[in-house]
C-alpha atoms as a PDB file:
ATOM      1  CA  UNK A   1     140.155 123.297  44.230  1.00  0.00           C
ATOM      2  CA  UNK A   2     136.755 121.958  43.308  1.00  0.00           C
ATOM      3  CA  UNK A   3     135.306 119.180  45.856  1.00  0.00           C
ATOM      4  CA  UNK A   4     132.678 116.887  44.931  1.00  0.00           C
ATOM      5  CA  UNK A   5     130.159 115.661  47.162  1.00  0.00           C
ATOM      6  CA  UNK A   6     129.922 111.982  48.101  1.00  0.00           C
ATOM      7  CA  UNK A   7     126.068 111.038  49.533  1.00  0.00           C
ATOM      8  CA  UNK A   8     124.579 107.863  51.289  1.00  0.00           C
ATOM      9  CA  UNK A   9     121.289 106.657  49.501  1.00  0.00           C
ATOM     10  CA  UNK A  10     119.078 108.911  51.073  1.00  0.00           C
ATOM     11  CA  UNK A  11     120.905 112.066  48.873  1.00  0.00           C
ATOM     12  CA  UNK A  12     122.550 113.400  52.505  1.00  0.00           C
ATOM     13  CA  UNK A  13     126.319 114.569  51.402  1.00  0.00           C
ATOM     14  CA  UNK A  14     128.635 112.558  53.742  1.00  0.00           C
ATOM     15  CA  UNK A  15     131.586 114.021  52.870  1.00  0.00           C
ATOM     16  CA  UNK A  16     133.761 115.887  49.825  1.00  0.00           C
ATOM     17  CA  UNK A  17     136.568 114.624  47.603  1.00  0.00           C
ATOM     18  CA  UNK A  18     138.531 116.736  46.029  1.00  0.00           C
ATOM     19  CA  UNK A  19     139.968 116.155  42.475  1.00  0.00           C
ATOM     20  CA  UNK A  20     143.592 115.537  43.297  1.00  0.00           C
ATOM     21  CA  UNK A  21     142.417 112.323  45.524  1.00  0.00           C
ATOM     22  CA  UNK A  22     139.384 111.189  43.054  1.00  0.00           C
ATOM     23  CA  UNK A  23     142.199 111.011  40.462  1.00  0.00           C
ATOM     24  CA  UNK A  24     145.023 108.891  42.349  1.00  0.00           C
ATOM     25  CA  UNK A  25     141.825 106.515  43.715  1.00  0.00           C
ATOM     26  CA  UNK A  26     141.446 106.031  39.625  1.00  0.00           C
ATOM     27  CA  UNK A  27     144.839 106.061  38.605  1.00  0.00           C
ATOM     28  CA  UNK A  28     145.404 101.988  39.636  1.00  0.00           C
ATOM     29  CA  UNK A  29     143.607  99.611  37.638  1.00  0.00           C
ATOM     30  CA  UNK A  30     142.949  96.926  40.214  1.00  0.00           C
ATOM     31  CA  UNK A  31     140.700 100.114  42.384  1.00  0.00           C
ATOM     32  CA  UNK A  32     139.066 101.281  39.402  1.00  0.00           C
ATOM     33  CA  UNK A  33     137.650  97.438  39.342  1.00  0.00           C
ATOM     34  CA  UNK A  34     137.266  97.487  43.131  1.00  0.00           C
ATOM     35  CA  UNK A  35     135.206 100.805  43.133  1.00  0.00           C
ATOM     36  CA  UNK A  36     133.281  99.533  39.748  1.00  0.00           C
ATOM     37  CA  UNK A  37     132.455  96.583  42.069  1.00  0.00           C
ATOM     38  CA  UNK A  38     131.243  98.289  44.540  1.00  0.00           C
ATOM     39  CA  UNK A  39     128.940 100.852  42.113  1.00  0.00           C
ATOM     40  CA  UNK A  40     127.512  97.441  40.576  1.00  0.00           C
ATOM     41  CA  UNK A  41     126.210  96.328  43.901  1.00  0.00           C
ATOM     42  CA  UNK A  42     122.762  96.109  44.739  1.00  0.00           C
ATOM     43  CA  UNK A  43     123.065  96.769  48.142  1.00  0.00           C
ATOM     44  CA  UNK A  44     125.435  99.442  49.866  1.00  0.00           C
ATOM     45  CA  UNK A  45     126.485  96.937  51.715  1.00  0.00           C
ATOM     46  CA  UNK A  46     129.084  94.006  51.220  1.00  0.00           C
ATOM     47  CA  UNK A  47     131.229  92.013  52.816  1.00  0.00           C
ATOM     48  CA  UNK A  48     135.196  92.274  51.934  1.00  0.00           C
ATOM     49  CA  UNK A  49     135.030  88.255  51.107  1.00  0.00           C
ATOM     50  CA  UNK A  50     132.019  88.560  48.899  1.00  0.00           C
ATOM     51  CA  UNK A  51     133.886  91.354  47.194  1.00  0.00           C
ATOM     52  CA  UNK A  52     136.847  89.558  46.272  1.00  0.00           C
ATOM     53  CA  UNK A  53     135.206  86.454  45.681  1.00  0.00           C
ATOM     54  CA  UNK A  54     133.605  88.953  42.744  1.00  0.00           C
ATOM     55  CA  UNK A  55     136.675  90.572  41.426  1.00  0.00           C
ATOM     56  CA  UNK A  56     138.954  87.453  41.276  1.00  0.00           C
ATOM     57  CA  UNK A  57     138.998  85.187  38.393  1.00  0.00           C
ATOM     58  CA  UNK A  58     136.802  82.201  38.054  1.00  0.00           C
ATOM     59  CA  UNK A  59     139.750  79.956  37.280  1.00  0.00           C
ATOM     60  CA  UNK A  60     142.878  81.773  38.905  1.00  0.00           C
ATOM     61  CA  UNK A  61     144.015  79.448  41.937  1.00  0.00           C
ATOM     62  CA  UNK A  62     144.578  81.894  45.282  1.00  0.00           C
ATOM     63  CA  UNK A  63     143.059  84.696  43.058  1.00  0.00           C
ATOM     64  CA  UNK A  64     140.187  85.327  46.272  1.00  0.00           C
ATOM     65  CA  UNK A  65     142.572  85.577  49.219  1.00  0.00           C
ATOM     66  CA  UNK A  66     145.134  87.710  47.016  1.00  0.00           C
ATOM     67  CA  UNK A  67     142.172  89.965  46.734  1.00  0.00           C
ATOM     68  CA  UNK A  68     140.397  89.800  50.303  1.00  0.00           C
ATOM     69  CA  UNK A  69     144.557  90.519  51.221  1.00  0.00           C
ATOM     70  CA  UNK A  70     144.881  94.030  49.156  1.00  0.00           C
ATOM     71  CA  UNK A  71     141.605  94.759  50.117  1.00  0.00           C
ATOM     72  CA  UNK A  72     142.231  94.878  53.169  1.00  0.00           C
ATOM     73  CA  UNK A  73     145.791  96.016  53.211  1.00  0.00           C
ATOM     74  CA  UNK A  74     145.858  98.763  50.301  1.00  0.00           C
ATOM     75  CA  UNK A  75     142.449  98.962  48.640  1.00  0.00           C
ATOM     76  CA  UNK A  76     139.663  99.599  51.327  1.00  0.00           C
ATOM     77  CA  UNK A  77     141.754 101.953  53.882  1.00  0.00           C
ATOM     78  CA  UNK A  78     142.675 104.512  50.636  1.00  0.00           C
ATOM     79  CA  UNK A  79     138.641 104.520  49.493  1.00  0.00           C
ATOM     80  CA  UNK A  80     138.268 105.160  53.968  1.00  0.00           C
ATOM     81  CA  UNK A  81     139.851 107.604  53.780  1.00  0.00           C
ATOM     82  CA  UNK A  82     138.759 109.637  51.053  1.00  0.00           C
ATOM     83  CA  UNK A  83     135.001 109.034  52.465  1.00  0.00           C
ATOM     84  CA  UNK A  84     134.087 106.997  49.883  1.00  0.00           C
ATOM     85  CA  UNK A  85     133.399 103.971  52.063  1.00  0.00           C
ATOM     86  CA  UNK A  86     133.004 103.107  55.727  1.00  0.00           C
ATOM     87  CA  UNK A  87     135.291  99.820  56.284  1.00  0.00           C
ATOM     88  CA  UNK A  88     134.478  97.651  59.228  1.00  0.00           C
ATOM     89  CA  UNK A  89     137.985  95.837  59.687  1.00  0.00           C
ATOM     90  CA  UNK A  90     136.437  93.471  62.228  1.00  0.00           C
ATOM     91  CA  UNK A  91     133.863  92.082  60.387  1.00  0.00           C
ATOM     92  CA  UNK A  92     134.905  92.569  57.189  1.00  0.00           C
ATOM     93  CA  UNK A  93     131.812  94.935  56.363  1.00  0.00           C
ATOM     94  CA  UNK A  94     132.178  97.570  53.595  1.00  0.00           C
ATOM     95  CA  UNK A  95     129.701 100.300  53.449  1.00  0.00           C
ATOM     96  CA  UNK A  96     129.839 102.680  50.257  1.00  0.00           C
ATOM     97  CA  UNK A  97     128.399 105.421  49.472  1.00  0.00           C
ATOM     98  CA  UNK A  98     127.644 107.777  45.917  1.00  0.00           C
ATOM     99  CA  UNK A  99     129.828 109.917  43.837  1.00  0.00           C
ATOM    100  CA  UNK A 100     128.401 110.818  40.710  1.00  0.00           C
ATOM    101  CA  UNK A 101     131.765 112.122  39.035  1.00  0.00           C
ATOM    102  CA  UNK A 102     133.791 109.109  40.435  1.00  0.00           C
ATOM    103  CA  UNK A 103     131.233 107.118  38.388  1.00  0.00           C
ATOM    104  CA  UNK A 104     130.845 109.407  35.671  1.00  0.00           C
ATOM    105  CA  UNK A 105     135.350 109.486  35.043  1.00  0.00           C
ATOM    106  CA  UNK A 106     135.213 105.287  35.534  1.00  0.00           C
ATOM    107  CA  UNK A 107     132.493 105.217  33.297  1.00  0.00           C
ATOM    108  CA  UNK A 108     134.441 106.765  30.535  1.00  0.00           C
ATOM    109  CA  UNK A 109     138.215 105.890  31.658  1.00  0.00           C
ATOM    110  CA  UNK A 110     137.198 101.937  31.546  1.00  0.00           C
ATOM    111  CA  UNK A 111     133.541 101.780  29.721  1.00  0.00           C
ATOM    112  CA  UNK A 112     132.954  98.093  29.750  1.00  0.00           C
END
């Protein structure tokens, strides 16, 4: 099975996903948007509030705390625990790292 190497922003290789997982992270709509979210950032860091506050809908009533929920329920623990991110559940932190063919399959799966 062929892993692929997810780095920090220095280049070091924190960990390997294999293709199996990389494909049922991309397989939900609502995680590609999470991890396109979190590839737009600026920073590698962000806090889970600041995250949903980006993903919901300007005009959808509840649409942040229905995020900041499945982000911290569903979305968040599955990209732990493929090493894509480190998720402080205390404070709310979310540290992500770099996967170039995670990008590279969102980038063509949703393009915009």
């Amino acid at each position: 099975m062929t892993e692929f190497p997810i780095t920090d922003d220095d280049g070091l290789v924190q960990c390997t996903c294999g293709t199996d997982k990389m494909l049922r992270l991309l397989a939900d709509a609502s995680r590609r948007r999470v991890v396109a979210s979190l590839k737009n950032c600026e920073d590698n860091w962000i806090h889970r509030e600041q995250l949903a506050q980006r993903l919901s809908e300007p005009h959808e009533d509840g649409a942040v705390s229905s995020w900041e929920r499945d982000l911290h329920h569903v979305h968040l623990p599955l990209l732990e625990d493929v090493g894509l991110i480190e998720y402080d559940r205390q404070a709310g932190t979310v540290r992500h790292y770099q996967c170039d063919i995670l990008s590279d399959v969102l980038d063509t799966v949703d393009p915009e």
